[in-house]
Protein backbone atom coordinates (compact mmCIF):
# COMPACT_ATOMS: atom_id res chain seq x y z
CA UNK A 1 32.85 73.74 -202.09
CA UNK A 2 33.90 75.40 -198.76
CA UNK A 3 37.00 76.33 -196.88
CA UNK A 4 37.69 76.79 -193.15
CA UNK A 5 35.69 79.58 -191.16
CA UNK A 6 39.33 80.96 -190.09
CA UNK A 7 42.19 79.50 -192.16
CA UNK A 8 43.46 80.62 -195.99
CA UNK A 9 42.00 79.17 -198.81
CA UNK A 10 42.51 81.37 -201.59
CA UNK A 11 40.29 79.93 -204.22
CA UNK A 12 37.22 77.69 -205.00
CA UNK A 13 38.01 77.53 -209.19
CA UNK A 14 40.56 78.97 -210.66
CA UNK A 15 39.07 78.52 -214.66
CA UNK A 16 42.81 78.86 -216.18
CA UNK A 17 42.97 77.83 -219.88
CA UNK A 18 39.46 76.41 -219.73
CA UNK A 19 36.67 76.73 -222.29
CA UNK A 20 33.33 75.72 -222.40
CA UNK A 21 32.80 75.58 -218.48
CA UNK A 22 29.65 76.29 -216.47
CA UNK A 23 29.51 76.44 -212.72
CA UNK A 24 25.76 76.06 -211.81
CA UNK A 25 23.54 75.26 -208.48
CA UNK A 26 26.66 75.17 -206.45
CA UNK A 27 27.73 76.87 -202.59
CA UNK A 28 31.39 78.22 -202.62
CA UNK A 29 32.04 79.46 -199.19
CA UNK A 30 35.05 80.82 -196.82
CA UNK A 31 37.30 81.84 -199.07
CA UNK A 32 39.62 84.30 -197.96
CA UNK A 33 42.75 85.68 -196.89
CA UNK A 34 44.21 86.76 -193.49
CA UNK A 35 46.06 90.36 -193.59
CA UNK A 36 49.07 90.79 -192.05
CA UNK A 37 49.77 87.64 -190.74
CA UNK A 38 48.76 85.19 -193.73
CA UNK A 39 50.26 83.83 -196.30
CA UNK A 40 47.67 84.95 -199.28
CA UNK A 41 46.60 88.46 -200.53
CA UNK A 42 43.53 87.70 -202.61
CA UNK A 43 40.89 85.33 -202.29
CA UNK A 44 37.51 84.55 -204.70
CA UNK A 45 35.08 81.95 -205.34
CA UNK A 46 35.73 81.93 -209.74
CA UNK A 47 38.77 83.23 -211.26
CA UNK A 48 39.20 83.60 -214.60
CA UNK A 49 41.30 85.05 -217.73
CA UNK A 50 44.82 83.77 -217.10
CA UNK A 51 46.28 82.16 -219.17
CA UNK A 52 47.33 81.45 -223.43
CA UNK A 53 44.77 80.00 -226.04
CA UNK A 54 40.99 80.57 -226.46
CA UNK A 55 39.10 80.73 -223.32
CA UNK A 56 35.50 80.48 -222.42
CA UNK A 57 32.80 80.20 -223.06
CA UNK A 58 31.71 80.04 -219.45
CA UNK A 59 28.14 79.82 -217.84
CA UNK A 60 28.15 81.13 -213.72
CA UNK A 61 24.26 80.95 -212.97
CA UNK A 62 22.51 80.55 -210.04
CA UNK A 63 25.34 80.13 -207.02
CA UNK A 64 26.26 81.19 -203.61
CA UNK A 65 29.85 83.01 -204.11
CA UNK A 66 31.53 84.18 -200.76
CA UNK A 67 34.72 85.55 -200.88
CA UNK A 68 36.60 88.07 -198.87
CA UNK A 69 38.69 89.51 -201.77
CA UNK A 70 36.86 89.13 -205.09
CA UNK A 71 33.74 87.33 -205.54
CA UNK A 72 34.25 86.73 -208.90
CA UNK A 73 37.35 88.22 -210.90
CA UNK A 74 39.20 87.63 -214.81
CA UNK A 75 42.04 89.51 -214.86
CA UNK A 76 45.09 90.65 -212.97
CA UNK A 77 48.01 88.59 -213.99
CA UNK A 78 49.74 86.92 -217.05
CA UNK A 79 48.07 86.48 -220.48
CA UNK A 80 48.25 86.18 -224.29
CA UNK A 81 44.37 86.09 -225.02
CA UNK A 82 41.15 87.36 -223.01
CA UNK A 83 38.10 85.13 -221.91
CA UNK A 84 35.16 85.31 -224.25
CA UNK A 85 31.30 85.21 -223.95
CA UNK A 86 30.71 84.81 -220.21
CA UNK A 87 27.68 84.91 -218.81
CA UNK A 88 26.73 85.93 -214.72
CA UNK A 89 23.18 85.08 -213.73
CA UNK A 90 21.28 84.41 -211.27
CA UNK A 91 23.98 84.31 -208.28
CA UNK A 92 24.18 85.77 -204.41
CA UNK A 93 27.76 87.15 -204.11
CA UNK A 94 27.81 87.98 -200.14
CA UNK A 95 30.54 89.03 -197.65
CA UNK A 96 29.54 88.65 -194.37
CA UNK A 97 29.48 91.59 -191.88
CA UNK A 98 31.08 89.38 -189.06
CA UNK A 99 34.20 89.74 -191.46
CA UNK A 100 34.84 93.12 -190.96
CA UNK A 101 36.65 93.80 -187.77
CA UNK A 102 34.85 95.75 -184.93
CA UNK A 103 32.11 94.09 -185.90
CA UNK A 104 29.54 92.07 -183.69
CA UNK A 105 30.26 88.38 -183.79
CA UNK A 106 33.58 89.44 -185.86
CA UNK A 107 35.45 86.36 -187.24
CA UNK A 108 38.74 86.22 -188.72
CA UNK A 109 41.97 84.64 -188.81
CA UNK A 110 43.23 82.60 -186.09
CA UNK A 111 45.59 85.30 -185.20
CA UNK A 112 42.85 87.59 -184.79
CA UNK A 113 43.34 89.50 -187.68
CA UNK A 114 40.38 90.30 -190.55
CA UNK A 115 40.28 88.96 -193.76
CA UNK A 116 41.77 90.95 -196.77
CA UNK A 117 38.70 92.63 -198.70
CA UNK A 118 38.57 94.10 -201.73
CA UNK A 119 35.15 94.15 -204.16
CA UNK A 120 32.21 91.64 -205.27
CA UNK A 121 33.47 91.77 -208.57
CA UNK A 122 35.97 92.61 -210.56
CA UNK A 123 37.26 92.56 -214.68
CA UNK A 124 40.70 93.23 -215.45
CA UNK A 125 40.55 90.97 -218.66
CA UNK A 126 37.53 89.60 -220.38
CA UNK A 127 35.33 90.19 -223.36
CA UNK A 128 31.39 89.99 -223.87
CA UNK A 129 30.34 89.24 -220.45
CA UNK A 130 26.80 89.62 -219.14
CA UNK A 131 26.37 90.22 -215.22
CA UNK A 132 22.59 90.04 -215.11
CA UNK A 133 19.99 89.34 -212.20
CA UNK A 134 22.58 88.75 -209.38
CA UNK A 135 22.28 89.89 -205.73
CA UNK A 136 25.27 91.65 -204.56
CA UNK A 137 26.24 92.69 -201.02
CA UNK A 138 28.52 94.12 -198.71
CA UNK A 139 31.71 95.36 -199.97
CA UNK A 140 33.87 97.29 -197.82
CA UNK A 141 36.97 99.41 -197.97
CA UNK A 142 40.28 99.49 -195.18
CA UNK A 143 42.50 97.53 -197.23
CA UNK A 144 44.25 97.76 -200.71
CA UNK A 145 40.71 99.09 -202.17
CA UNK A 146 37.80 101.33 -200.62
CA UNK A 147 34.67 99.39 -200.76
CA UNK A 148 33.59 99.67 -204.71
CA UNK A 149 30.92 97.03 -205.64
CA UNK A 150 32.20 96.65 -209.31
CA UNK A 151 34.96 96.95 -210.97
CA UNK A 152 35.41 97.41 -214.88
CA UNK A 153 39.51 98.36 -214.93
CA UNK A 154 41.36 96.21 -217.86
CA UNK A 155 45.03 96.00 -216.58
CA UNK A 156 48.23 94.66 -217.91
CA UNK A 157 49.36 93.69 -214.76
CA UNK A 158 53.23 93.68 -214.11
CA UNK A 159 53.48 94.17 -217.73
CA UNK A 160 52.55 90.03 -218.49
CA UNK A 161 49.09 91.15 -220.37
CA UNK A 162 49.53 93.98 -223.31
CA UNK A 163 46.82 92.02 -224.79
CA UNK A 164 44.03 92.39 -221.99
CA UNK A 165 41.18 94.41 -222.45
CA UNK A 166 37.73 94.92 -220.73
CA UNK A 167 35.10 95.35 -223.85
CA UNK A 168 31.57 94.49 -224.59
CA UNK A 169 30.30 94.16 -221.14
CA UNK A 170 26.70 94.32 -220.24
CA UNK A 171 25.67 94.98 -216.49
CA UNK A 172 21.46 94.61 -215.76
CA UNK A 173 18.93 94.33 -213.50
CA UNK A 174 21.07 93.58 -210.87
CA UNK A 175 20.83 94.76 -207.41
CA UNK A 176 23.81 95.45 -205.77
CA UNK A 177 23.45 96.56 -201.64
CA UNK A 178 26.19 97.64 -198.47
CA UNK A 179 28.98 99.41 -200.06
CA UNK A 180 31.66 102.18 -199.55
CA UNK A 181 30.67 103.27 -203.36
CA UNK A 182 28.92 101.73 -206.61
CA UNK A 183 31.14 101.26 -209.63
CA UNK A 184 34.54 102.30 -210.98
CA UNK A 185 35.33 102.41 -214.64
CA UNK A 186 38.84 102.71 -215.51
CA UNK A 187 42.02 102.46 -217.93
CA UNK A 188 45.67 103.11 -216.41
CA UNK A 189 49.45 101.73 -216.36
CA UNK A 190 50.10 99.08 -214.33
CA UNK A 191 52.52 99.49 -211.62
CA UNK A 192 55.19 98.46 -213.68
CA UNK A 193 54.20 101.15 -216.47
CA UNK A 194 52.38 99.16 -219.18
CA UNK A 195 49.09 100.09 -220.68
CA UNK A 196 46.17 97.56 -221.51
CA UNK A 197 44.56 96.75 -225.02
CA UNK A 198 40.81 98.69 -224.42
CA UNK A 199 38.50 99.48 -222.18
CA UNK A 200 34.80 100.71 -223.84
CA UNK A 201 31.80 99.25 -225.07
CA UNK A 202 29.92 98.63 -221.46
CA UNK A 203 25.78 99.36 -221.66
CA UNK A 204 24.90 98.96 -217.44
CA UNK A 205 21.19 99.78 -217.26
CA UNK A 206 18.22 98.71 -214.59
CA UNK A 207 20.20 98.06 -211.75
CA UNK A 208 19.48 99.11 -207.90
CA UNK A 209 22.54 100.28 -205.98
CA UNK A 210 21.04 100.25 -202.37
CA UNK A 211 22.75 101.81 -198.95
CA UNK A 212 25.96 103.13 -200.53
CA UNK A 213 27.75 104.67 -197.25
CA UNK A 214 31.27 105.49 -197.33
CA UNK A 215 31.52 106.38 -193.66
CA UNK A 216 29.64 102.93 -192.52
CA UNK A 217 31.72 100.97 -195.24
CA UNK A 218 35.16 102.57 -195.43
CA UNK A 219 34.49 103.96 -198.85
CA UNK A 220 34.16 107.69 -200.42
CA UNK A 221 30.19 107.13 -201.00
CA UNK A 222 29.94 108.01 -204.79
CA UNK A 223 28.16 106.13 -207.37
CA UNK A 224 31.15 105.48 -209.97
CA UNK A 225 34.52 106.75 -210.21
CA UNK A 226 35.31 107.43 -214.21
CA UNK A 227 38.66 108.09 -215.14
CA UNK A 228 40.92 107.74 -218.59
CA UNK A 229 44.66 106.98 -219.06
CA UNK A 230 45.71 104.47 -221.52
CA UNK A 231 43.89 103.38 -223.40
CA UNK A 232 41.54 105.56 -223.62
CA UNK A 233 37.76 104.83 -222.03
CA UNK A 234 35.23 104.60 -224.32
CA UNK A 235 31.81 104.07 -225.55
CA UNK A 236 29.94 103.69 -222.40
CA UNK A 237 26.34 103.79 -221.84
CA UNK A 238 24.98 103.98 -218.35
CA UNK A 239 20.96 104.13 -218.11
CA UNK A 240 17.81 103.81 -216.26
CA UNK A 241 19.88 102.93 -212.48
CA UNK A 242 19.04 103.94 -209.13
CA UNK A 243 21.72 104.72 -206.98
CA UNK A 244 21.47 106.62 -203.66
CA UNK A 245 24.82 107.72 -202.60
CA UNK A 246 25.49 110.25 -199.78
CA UNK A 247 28.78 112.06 -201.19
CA UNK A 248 28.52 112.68 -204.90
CA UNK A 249 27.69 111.28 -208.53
CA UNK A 250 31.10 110.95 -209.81
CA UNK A 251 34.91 110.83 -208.76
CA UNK A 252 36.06 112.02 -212.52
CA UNK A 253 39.69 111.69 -213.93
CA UNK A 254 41.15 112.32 -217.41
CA UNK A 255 44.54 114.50 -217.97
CA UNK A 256 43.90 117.61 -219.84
CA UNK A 257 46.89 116.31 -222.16
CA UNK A 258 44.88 113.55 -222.69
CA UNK A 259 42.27 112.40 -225.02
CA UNK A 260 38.68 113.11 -224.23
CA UNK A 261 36.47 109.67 -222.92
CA UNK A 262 34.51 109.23 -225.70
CA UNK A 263 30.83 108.43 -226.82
CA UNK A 264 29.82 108.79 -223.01
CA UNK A 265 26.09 108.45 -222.07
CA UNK A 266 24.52 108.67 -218.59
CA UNK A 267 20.75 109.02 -219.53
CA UNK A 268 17.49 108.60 -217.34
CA UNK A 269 19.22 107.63 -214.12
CA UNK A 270 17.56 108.18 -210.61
CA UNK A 271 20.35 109.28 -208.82
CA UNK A 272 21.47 111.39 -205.34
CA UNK A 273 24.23 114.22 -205.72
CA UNK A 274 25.02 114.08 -201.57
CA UNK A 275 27.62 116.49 -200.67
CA UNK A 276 28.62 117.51 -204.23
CA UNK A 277 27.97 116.79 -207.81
CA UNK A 278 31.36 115.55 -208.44
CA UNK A 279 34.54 115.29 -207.05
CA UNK A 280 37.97 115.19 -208.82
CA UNK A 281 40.31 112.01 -208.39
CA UNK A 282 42.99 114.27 -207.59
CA UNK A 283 45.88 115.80 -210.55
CA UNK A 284 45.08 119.56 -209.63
CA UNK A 285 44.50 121.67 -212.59
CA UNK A 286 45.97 118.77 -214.79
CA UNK A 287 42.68 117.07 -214.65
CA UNK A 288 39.65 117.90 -216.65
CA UNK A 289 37.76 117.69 -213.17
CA UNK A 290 39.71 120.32 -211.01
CA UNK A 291 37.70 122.56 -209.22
CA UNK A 292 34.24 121.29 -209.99
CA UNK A 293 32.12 123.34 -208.02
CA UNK A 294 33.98 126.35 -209.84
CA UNK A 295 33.37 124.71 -213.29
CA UNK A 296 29.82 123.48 -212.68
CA UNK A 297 29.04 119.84 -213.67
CA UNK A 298 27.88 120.98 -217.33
CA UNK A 299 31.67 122.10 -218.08
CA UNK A 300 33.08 119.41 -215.99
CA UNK A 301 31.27 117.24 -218.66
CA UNK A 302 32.33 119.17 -221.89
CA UNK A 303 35.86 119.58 -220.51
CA UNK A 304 36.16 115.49 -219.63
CA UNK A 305 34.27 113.55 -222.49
CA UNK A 306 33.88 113.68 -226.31
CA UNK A 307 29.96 113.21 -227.26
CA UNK A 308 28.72 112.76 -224.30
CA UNK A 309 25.05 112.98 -223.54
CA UNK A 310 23.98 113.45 -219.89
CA UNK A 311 20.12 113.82 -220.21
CA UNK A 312 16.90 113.16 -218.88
CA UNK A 313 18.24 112.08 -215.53
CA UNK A 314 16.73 113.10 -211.87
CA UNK A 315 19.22 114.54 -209.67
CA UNK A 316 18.42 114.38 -205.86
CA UNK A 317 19.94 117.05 -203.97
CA UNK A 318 21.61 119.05 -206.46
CA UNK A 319 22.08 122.65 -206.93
CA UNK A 320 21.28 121.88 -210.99
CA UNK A 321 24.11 122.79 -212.94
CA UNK A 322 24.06 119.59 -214.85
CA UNK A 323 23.22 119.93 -218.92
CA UNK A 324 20.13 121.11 -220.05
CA UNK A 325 17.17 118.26 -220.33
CA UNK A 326 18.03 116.90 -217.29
CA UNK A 327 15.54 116.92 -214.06
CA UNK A 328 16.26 118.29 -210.13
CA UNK A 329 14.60 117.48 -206.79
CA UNK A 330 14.93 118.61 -203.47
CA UNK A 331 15.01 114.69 -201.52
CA UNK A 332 14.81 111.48 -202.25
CA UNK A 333 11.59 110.85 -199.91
CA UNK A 334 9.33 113.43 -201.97
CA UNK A 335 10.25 111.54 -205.27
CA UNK A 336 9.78 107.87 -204.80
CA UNK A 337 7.34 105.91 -203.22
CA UNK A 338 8.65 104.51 -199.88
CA UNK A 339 12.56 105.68 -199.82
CA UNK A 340 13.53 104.62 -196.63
CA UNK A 341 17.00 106.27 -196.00
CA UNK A 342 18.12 104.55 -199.00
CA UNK A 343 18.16 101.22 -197.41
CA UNK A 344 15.74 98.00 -199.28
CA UNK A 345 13.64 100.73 -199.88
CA UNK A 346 10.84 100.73 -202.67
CA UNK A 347 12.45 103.08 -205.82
CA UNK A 348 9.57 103.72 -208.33
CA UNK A 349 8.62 107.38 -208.40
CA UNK A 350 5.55 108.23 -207.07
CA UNK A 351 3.15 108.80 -210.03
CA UNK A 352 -0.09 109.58 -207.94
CA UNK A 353 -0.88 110.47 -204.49
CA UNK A 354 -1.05 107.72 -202.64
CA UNK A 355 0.88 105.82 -199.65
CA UNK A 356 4.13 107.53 -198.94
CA UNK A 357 3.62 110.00 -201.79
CA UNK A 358 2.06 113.35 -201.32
CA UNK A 359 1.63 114.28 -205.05
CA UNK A 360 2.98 112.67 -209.04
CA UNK A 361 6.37 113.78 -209.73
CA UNK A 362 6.53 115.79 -212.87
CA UNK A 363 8.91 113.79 -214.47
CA UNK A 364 7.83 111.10 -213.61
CA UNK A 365 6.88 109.10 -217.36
CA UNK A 366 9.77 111.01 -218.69
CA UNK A 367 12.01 108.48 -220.58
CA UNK A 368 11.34 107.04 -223.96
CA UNK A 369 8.45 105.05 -224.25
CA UNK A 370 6.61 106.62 -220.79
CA UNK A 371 9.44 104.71 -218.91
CA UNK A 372 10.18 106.83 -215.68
CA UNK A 373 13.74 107.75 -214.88
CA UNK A 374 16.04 105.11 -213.04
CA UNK A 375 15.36 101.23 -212.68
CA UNK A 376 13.29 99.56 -213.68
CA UNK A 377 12.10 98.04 -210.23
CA UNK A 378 9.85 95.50 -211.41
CA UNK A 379 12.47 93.86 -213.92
CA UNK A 380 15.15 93.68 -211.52
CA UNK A 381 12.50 92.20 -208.96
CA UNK A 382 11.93 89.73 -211.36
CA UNK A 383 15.30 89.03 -212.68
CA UNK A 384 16.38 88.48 -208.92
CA UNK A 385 13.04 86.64 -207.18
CA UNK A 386 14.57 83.82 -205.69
CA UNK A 387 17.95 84.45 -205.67
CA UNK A 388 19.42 84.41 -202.10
């Protein structure tokens, strides 16, 4: 299923009131919009979640997805119910470089403007979904958005969807490469003031977030943004990733007025601090983030979540700070095995001197059940051989 290398074609599938659908073995290319001068703002492969009555279940295994705005999204405009039990395996969601303007070989509209880019994927309303073993690349900011891989951000969009929630998600093994940052997690109003059902219940564990650059891909070059409005964020469980990124760990919001994101974990990650350990989403001393390097990340966290438990994770680059149980090291090139500026580089932690690595890291063998800290590289090697 393809569209035209530089008209509009906004969508391959649009899944509507659907159920019991799978798209499998199938090449959806060239979708996108033209900014400025087109007639479309967002473009995907599979959309998803609009709609009244039951919808799903829905099977998306082993395709090529290229879109310029969302891969892949369920959510963002009118609905009574959200999509249930969808499962994301096996697929290559790509954006090609020669989209982005300035770039070599750029191609976009036929009035020479770029295509309209926003993530690789995106839920504003679904329920149980599994995103597991997909390649992910190239996600870049300059438009409406600012270059974030994934997006987990239930929204009742112009006020059509008080029903639509983001819950029960499970993100794995995946690796995800070429982006302005990694993840954001999120509950707000919609523009025209209305809050969504829920947000909480996500478990994303053993996935690979490779060359996140926020100067390279218009982006801020942190690994999530977290933040809590209404409804409140909850129960999420983030373990056993690697993730690279050159700015910070977290962009962190919740209003001091507000409640507390609850039942947070962010356990046994590999993980780079870059400039800081985390940086507020703005709100000034209205947000449980202000002045992080004054509060320390150990505050930040008692001050921003309810039950949280931020252990047994290695921090690259940090000045510690973090809660106790957690691990520190000076760069990322003494800790794993081949690190290669954070780019397809090979993530386990060195455990013995050999090749690239000088000595065993202490931690290394650290997590329950002798697991070392961050992916696990040979699962998501496997989950992903083949995939391309």
């Amino acid at each position: 299923m393809h569209g035209t290398a530089q008209d509009e074609t906004t969508r391959g599938l649009a899944l509507g009131r659907s159920r019991h659908v799978a798209v499998v073995d199938s090449y959806l290319n060239d979708f996108h919009c033209v900014a400025k001068t087109g007639t479309c703002i967002d473009a995907q492969t599979i959309t998803g979640g609009l709609g009244s009555g039951e919808m799903g279940p829905y099977k998306i295994v082993n395709n090529f997805l290229e879109a310029a705005g969302e891969n892949i999204i369920f959510g963002g405009g009118a609905a009574t119910t959200s999509p249930a039990d969808i499962e994301i395996r096996r697929n290559y969601m790509f954006k090609p470089l020669t989209w982005r303007e300035g770039s070599p070989g750029f191609v976009g509209g036929t009035s020479g403007k770029p295509f309209i880019v926003k993530n690789l994927f995106e839920l504003k309303n679904a329920q149980r979904v599994l995103l597991e073993g997909n390649v992910m690349e190239n996600s870049w900011g300059g438009f409406s958005q600012a270059g974030f891989a994934i997006l987990l951000t239930p929204k009742n969009q112009n006020n059509q969807c008080p029903s639509c929630r983001v819950t029960d998600v499970v993100i794995r093994f995946n690796r995800v490469s070429h982006m302005g940052s990694g993840m954001t997690m999120g509950t707000g109003l919609s523009d025209a003031g209305g809050a969504a059902s829920g947000g909480e219940r996500y478990s994303i564990h053993d996935n690979i977030f490779d060359d996140i650059d926020g100067k390279s891909y218009g982006g801020f070059g942190a690994f999530a943004q977290v933040s809590s409005m209404q409804p409140t964020l909850r129960d999420i469980r983030i373990s056993h990733n690697t993730a690279f990124a050159p700015r910070t760990v977290f962009i962190l919001g919740v209003g001091v007025d507000r409640e507390k994101i609850a039942n947070f974990e962010f356990t046994d990650n590999l993980i780079s601090v870059g400039e800081a350990d985390i940086f507020p989403t703005g709100g000034g001393d209205k947000n449980c983030a202000f002045r992080p390097r004054v509060q320390g990340p150990a505050n930040v966290v008692k001050n921003c979540f309810a039950n949280a438990a931020v252990t047994g994770n290695v921090f690259v680059g940090s000045d510690k700070g973090w809660p106790n149980g957690n691990f520190y090291a000076k760069d990322a090139d003494s800790v794993v095995e081949d690190f290669r500026g954070g780019r397809a580089g090979n993530y386990r932690l060195c455990r013995s001197k050999a090749s690239h690595c000088k000595k065993a890291v202490p931690f290394a063998g650290s997590s329950a059940g002798g697991r070392d800290p961050g992916a696990d590289v040979d699962a998501v090697n496997s989950a992903t051989a083949g995939v391309a």
